[in-house]
PDB file of N, CA and C in Angstrom:
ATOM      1  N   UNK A   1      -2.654  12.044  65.526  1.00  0.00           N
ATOM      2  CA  UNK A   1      -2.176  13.260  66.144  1.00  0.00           C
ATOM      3  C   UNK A   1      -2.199  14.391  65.117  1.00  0.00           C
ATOM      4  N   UNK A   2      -2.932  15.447  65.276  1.00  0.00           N
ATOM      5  CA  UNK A   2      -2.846  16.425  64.439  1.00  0.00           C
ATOM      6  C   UNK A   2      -1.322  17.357  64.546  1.00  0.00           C
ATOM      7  N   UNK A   3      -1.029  18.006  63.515  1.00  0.00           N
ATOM      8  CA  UNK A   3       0.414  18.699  63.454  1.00  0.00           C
ATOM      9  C   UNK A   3      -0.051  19.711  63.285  1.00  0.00           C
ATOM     10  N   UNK A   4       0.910  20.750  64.212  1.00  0.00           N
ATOM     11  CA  UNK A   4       0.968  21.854  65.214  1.00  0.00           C
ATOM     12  C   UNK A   4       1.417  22.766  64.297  1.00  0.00           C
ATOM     13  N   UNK A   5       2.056  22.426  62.880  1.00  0.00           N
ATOM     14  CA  UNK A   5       2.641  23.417  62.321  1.00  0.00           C
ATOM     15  C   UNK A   5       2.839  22.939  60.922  1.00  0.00           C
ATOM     16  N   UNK A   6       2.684  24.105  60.119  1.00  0.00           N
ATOM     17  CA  UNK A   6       2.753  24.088  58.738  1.00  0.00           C
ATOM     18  C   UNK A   6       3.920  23.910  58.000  1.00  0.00           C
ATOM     19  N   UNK A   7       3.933  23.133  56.923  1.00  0.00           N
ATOM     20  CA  UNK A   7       5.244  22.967  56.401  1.00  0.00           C
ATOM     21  C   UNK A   7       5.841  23.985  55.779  1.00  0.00           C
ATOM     22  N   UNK A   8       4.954  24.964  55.745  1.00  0.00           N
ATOM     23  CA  UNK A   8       5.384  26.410  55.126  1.00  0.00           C
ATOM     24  C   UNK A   8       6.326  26.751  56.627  1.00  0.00           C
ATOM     25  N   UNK A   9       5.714  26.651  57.795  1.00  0.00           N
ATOM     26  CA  UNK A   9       5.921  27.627  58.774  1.00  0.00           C
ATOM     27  C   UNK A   9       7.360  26.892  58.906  1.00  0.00           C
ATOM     28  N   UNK A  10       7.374  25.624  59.018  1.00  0.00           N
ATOM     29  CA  UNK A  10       9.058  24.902  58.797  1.00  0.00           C
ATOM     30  C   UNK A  10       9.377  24.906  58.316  1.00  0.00           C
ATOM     31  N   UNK A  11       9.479  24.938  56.846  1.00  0.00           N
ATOM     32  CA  UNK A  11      10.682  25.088  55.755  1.00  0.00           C
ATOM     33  C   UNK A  11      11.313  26.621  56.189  1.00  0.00           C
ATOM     34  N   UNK A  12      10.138  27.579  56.405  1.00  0.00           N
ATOM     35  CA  UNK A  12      10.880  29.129  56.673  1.00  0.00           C
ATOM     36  C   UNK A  12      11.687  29.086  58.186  1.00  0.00           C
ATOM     37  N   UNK A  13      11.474  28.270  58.797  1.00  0.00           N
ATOM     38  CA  UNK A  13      12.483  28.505  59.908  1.00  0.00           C
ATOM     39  C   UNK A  13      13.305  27.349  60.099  1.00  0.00           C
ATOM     40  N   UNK A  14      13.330  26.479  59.202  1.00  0.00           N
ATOM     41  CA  UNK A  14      14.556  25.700  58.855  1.00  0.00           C
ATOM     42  C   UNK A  14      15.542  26.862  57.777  1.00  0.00           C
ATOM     43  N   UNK A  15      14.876  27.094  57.067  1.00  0.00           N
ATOM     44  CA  UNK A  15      15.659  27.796  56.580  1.00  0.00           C
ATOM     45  C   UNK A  15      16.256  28.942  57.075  1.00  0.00           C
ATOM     46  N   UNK A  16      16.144  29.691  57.781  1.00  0.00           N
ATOM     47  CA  UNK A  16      16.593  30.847  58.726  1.00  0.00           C
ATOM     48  C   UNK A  16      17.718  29.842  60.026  1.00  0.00           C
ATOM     49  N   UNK A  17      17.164  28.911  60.057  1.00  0.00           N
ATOM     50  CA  UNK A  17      18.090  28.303  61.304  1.00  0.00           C
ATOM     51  C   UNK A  17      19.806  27.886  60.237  1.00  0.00           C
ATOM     52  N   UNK A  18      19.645  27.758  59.508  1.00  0.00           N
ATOM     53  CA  UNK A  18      20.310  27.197  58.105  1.00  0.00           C
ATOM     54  C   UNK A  18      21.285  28.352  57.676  1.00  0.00           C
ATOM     55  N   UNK A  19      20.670  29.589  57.812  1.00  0.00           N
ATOM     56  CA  UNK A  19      21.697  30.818  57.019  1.00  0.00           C
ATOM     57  C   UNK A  19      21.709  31.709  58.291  1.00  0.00           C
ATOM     58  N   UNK A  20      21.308  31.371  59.034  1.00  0.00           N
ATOM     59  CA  UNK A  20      21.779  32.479  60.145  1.00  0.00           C
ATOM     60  C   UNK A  20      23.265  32.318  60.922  1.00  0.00           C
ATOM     61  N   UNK A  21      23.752  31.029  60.536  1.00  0.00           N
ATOM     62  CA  UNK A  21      24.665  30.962  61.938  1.00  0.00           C
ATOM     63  C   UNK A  21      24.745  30.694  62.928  1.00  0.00           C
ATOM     64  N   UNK A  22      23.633  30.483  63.462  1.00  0.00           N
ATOM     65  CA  UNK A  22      24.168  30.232  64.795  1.00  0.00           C
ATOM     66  C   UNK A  22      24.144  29.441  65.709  1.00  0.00           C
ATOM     67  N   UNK A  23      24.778  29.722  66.908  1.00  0.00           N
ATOM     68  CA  UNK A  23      25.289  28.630  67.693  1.00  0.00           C
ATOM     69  C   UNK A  23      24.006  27.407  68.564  1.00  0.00           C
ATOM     70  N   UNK A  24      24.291  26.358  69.300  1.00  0.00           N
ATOM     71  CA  UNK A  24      23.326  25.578  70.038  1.00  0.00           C
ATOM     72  C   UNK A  24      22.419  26.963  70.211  1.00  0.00           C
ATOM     73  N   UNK A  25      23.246  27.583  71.340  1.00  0.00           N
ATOM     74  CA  UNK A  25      22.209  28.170  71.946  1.00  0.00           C
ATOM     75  C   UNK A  25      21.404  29.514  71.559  1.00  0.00           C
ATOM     76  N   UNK A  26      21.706  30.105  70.716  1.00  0.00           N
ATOM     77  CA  UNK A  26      21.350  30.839  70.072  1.00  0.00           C
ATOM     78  C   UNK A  26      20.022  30.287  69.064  1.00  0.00           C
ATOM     79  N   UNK A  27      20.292  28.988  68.717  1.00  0.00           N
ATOM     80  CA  UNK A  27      19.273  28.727  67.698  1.00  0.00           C
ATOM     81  C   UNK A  27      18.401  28.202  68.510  1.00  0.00           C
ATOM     82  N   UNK A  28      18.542  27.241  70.212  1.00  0.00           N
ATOM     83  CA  UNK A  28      17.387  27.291  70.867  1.00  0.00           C
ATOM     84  C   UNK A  28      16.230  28.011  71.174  1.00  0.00           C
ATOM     85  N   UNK A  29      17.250  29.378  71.546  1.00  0.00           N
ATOM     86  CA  UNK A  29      16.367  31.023  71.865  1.00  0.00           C
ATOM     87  C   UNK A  29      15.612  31.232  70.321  1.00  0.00           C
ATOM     88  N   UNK A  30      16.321  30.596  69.199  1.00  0.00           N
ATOM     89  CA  UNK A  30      15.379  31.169  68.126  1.00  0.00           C
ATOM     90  C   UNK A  30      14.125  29.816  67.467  1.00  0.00           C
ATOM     91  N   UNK A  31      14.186  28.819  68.406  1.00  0.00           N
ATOM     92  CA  UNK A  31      13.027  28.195  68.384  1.00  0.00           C
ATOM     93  C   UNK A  31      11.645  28.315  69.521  1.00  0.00           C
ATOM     94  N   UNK A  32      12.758  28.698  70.309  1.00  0.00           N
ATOM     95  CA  UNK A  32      11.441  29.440  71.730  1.00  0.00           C
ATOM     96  C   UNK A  32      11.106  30.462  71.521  1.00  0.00           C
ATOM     97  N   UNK A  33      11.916  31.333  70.651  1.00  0.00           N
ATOM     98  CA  UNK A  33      10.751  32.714  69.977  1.00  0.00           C
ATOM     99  C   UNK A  33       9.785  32.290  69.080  1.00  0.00           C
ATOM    100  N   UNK A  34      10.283  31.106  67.948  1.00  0.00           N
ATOM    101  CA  UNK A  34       9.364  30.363  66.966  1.00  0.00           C
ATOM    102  C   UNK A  34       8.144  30.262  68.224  1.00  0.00           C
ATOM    103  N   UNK A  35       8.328  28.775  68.648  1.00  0.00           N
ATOM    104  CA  UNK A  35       7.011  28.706  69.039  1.00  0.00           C
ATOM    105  C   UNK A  35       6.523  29.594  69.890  1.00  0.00           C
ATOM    106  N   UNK A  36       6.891  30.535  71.001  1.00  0.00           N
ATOM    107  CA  UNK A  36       6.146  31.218  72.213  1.00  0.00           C
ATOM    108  C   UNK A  36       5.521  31.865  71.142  1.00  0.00           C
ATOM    109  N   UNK A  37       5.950  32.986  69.895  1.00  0.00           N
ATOM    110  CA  UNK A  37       4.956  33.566  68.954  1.00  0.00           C
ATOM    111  C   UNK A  37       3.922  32.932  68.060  1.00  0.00           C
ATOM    112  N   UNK A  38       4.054  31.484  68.105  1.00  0.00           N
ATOM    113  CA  UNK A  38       2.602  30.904  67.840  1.00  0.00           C
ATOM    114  C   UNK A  38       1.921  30.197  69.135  1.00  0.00           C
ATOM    115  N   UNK A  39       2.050  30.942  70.635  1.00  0.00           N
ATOM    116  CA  UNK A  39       1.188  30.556  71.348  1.00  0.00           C
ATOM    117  C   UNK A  39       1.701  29.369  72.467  1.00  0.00           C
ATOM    118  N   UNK A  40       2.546  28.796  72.196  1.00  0.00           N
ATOM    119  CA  UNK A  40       2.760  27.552  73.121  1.00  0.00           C
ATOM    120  C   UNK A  40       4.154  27.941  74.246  1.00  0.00           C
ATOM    121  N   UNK A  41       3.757  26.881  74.683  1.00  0.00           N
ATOM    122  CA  UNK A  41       4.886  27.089  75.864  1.00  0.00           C
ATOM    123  C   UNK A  41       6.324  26.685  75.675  1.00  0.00           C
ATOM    124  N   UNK A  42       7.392  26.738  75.845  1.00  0.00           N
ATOM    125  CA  UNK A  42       8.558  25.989  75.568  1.00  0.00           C
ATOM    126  C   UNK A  42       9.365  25.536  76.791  1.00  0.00           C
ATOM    127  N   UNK A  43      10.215  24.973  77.315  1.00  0.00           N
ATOM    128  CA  UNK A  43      11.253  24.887  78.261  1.00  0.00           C
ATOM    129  C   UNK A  43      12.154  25.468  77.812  1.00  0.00           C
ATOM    130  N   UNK A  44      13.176  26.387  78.168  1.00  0.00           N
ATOM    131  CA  UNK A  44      14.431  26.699  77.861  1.00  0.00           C
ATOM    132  C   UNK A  44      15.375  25.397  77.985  1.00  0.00           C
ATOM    133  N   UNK A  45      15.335  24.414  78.773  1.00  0.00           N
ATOM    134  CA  UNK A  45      16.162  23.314  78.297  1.00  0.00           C
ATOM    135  C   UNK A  45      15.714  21.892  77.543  1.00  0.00           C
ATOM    136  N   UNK A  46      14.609  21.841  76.864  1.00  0.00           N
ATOM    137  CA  UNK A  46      13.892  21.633  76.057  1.00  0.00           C
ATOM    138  C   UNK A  46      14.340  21.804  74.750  1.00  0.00           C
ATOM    139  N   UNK A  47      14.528  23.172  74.714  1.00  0.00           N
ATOM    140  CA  UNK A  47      14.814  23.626  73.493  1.00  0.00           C
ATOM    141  C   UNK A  47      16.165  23.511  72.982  1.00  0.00           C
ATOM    142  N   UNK A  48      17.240  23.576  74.054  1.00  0.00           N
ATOM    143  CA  UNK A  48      18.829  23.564  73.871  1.00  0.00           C
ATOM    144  C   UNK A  48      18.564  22.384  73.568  1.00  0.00           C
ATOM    145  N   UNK A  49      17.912  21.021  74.202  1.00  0.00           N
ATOM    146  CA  UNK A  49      18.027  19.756  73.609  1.00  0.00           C
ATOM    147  C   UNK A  49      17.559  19.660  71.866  1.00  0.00           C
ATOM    148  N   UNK A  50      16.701  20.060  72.161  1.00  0.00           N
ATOM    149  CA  UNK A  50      15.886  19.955  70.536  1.00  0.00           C
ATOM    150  C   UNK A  50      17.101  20.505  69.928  1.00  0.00           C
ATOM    151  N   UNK A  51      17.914  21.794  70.207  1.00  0.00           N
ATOM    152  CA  UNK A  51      18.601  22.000  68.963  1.00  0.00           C
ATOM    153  C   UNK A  51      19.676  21.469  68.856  1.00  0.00           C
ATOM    154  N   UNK A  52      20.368  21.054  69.792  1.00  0.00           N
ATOM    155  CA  UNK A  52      21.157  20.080  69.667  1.00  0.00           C
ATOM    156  C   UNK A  52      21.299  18.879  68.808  1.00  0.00           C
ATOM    157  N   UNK A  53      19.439  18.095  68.638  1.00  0.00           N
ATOM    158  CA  UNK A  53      19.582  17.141  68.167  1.00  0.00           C
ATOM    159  C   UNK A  53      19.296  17.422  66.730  1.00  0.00           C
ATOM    160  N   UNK A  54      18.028  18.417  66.294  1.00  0.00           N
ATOM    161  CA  UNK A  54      18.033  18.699  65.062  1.00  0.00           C
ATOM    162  C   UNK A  54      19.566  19.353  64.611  1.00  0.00           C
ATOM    163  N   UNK A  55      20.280  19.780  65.687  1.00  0.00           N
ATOM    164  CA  UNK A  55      21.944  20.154  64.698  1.00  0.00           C
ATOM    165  C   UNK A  55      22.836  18.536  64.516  1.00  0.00           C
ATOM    166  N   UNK A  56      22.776  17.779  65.089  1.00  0.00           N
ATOM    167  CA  UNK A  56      23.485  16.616  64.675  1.00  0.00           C
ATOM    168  C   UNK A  56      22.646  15.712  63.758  1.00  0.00           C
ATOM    169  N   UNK A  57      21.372  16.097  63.096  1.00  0.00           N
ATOM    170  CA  UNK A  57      21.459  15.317  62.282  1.00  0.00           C
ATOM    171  C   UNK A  57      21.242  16.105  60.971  1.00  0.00           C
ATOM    172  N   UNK A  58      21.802  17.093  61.192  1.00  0.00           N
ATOM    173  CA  UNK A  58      21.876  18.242  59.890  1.00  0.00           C
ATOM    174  C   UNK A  58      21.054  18.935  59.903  1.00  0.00           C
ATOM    175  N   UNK A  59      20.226  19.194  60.249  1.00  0.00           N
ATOM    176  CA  UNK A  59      18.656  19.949  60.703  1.00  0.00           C
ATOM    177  C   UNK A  59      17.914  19.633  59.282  1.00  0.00           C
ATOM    178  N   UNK A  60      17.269  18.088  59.417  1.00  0.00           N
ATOM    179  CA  UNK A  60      16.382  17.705  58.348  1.00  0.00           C
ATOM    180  C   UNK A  60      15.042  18.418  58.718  1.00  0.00           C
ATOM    181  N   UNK A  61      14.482  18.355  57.966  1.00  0.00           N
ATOM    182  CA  UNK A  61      12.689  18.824  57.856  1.00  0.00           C
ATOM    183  C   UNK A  61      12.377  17.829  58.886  1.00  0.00           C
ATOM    184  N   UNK A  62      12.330  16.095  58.477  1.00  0.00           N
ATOM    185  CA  UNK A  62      11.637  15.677  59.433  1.00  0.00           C
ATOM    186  C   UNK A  62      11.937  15.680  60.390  1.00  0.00           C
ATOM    187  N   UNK A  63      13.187  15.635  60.944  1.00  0.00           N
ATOM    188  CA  UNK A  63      13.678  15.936  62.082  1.00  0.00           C
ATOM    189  C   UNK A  63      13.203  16.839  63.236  1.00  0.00           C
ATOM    190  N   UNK A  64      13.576  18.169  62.459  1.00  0.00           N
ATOM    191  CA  UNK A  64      13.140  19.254  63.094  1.00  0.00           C
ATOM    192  C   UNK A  64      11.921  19.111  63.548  1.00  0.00           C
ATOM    193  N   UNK A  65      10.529  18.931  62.227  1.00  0.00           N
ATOM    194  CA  UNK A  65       9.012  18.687  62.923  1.00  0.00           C
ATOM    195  C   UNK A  65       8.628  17.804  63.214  1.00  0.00           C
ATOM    196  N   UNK A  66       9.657  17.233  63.840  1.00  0.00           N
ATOM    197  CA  UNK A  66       9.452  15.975  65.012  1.00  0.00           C
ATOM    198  C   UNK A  66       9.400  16.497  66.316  1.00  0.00           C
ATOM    199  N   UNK A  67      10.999  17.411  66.171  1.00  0.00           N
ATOM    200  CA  UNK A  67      11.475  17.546  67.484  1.00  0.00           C
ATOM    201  C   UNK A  67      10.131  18.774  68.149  1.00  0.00           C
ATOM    202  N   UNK A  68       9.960  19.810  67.209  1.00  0.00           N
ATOM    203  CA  UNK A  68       9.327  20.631  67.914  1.00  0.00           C
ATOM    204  C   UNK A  68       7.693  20.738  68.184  1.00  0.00           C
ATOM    205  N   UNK A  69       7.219  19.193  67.463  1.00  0.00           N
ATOM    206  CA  UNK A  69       6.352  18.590  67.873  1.00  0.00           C
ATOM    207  C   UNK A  69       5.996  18.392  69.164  1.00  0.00           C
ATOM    208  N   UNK A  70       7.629  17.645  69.637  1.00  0.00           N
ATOM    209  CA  UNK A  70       7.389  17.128  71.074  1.00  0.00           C
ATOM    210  C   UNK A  70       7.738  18.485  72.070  1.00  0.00           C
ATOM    211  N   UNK A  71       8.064  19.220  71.515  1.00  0.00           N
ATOM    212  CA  UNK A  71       8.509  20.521  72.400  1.00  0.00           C
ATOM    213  C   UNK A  71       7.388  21.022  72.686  1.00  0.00           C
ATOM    214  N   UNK A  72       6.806  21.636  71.571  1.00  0.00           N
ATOM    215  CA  UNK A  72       5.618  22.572  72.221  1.00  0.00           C
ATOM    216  C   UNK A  72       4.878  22.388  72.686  1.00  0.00           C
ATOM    217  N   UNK A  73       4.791  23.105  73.943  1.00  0.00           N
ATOM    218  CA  UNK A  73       3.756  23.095  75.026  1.00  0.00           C
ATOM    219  C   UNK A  73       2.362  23.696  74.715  1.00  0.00           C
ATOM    220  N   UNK A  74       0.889  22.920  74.804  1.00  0.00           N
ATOM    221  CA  UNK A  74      -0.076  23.879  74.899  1.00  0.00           C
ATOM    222  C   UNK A  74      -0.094  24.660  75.962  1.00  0.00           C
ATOM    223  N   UNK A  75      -0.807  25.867  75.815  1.00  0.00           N
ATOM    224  CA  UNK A  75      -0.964  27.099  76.829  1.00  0.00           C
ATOM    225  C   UNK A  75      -2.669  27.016  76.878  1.00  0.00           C
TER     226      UNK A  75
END
């Protein structure tokens, strides 16, 4: 399976998810802006899940480009 995203492009929005604050749902809306601005589709409840789960397990790297692996939709 090829990967959808650069570890540059995740470390910078792990890291922004990390010092921003904010809440489930707030950081969902700021992974469905992540991906819709590189092109793919998202679910809005998709994404509340994803952040949910990357927030309970601390929002690891692999975690995260796991979760939004399985999130993004091709367009």
């Amino acid at each position: 399976m090829t990967e959808r995203f650069s570890n540059h492009e995740l470390a910078s929005l792990r890291d922004e998810l990390l010092q921003s604050g904010l809440d489930s749902w707030q950081a969902a809306e700021f992974i469905s802006n992540f991906l819709s601005g590189r092109g793919y589709g998202v679910s809005s409840h998709g994404a509340r899940e994803a952040a949910t789960r990357i927030e309970s397990v601390g929002c690891s790297f692999e975690s995260m480009h796991r979760e939004l692996e399985k999130l993004a939709l091709v367009m």
